[in-house]
C-alpha atoms as a PDB file:
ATOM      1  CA  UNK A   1    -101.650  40.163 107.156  1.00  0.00           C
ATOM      2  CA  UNK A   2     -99.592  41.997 104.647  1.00  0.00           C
ATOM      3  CA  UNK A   3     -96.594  42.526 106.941  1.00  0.00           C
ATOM      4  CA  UNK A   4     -97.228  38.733 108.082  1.00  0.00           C
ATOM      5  CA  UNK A   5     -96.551  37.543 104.096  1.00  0.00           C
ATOM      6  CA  UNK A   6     -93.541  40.362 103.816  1.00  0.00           C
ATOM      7  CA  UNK A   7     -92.215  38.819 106.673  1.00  0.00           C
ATOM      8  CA  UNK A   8     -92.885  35.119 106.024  1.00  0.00           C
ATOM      9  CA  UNK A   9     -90.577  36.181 102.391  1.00  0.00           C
ATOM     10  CA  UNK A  10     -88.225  37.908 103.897  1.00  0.00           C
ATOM     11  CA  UNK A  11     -87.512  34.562 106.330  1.00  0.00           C
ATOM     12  CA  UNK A  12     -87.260  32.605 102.954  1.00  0.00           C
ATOM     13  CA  UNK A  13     -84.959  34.654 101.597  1.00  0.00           C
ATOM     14  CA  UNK A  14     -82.929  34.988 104.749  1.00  0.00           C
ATOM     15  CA  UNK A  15     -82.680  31.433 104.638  1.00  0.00           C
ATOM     16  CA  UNK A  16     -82.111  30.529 101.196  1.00  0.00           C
ATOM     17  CA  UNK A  17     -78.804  33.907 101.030  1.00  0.00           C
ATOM     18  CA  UNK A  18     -77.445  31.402 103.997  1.00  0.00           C
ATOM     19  CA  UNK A  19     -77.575  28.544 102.752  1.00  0.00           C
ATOM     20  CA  UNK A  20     -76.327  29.668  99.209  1.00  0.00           C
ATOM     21  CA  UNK A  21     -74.063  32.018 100.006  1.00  0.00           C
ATOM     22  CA  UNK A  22     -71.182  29.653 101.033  1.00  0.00           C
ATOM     23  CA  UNK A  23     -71.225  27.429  98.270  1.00  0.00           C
ATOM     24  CA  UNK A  24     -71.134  30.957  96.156  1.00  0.00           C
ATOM     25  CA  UNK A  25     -68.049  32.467  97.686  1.00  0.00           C
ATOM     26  CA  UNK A  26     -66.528  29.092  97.496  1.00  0.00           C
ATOM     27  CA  UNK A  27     -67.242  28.842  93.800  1.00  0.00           C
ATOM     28  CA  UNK A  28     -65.836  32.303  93.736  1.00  0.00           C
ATOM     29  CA  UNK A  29     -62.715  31.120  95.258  1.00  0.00           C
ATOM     30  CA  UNK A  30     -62.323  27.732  93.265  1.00  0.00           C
ATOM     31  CA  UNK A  31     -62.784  30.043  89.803  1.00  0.00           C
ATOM     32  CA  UNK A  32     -60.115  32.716  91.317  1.00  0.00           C
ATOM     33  CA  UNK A  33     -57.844  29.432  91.934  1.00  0.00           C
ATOM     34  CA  UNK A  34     -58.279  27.881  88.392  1.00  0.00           C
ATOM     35  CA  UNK A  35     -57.495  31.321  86.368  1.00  0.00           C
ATOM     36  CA  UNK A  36     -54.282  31.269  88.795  1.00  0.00           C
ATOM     37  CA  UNK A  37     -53.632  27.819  87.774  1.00  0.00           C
ATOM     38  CA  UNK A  38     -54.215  28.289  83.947  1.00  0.00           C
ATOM     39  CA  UNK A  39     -51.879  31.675  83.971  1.00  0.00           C
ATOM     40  CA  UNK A  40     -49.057  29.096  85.812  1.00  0.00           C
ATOM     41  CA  UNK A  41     -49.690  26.432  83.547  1.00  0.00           C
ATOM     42  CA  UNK A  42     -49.464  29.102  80.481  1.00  0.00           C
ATOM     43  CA  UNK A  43     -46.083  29.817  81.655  1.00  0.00           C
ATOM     44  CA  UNK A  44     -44.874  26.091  82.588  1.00  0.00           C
ATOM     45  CA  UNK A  45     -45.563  25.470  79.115  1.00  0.00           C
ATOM     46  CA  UNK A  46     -43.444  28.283  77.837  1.00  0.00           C
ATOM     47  CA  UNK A  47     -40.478  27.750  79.975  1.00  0.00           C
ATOM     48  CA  UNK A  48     -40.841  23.644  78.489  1.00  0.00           C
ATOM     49  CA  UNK A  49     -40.569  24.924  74.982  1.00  0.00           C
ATOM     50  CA  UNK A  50     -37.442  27.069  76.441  1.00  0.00           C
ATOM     51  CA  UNK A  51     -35.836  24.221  77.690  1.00  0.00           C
ATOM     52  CA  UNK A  52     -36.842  21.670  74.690  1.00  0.00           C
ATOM     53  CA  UNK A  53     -34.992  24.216  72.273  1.00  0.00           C
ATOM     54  CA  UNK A  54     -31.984  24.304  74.872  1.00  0.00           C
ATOM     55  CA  UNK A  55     -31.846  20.962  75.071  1.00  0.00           C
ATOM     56  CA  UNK A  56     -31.912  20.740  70.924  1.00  0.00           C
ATOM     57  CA  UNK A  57     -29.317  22.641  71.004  1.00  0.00           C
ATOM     58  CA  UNK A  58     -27.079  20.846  73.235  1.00  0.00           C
ATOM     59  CA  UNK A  59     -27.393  18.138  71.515  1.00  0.00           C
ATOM     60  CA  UNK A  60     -26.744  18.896  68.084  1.00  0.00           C
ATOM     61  CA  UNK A  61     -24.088  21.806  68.357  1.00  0.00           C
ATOM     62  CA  UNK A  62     -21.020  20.529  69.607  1.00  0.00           C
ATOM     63  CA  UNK A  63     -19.755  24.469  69.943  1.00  0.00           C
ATOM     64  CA  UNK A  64     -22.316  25.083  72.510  1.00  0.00           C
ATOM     65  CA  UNK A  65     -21.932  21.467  74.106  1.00  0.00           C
ATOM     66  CA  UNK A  66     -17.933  22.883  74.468  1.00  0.00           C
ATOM     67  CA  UNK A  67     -19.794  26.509  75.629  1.00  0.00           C
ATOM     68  CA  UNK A  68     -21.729  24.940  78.738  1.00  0.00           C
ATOM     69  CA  UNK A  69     -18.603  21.991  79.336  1.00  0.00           C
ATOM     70  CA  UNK A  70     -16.131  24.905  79.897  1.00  0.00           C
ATOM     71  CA  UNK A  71     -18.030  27.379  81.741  1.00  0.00           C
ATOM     72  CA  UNK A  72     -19.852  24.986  84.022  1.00  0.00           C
ATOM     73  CA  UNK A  73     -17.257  22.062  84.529  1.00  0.00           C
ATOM     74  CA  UNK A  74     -13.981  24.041  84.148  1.00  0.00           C
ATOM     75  CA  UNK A  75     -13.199  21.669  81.325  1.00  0.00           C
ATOM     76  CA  UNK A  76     -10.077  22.781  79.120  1.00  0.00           C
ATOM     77  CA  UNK A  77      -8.635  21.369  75.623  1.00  0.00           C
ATOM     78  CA  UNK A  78      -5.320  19.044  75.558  1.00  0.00           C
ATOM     79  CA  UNK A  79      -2.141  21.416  75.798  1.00  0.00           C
ATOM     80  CA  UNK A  80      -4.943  24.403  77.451  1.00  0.00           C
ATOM     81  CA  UNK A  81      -2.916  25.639  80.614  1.00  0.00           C
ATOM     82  CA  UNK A  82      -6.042  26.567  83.126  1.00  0.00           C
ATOM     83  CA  UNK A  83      -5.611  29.578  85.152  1.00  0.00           C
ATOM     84  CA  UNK A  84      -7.773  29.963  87.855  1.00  0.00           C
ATOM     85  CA  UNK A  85      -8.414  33.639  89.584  1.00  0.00           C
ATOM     86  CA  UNK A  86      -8.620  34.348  93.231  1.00  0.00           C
ATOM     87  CA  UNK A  87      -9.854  37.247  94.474  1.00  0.00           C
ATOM     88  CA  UNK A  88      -7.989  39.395  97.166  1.00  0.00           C
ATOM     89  CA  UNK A  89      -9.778  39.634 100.512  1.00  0.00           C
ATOM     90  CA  UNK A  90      -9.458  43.418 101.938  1.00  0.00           C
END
């Protein structure tokens, strides 16, 4: 009778672990997933703030607005004489 009972419980419990233990592992996963997603959206927001103070910047400081226009566009002042380098090939 006793074994019976322990037996009868131990079914229960059987069942109940499989049909709870999915849903736990997936909660697992989904709480794994949103600490990944708050870390990446922790840094998104820091590289924004980078680029809202570059972009600041470019707009009010015509030195740095001449910094980026010659270095990325190759742009020179009137009576400037570009010189462009060409490395040799050995």
């Amino acid at each position: 009778m006793i074994f019976k009972k322990a037996f009868y419980i131990c079914g229960v419990l059987f069942f109940l672990l499989i049909i709870f233990l999915p849903g736990y592992t997936k909660l697992q996963e989904l709480r794994d997933k949103n600490k990944d997603l708050e870390t990446k959206i922790k840094y998104l927001n820091v590289e924004n703030a980078l680029l809202q103070q570059e972009l600041k910047r470019i707009e009010n400081d015509p030195i740095y607005q001449e910094k980026i226009a010659r270095a990325k566009m190759g742009v020179v002042r009137k009576g400037e004489i570009p010189i462009k380098v060409v490395p040799r090939d050995r």
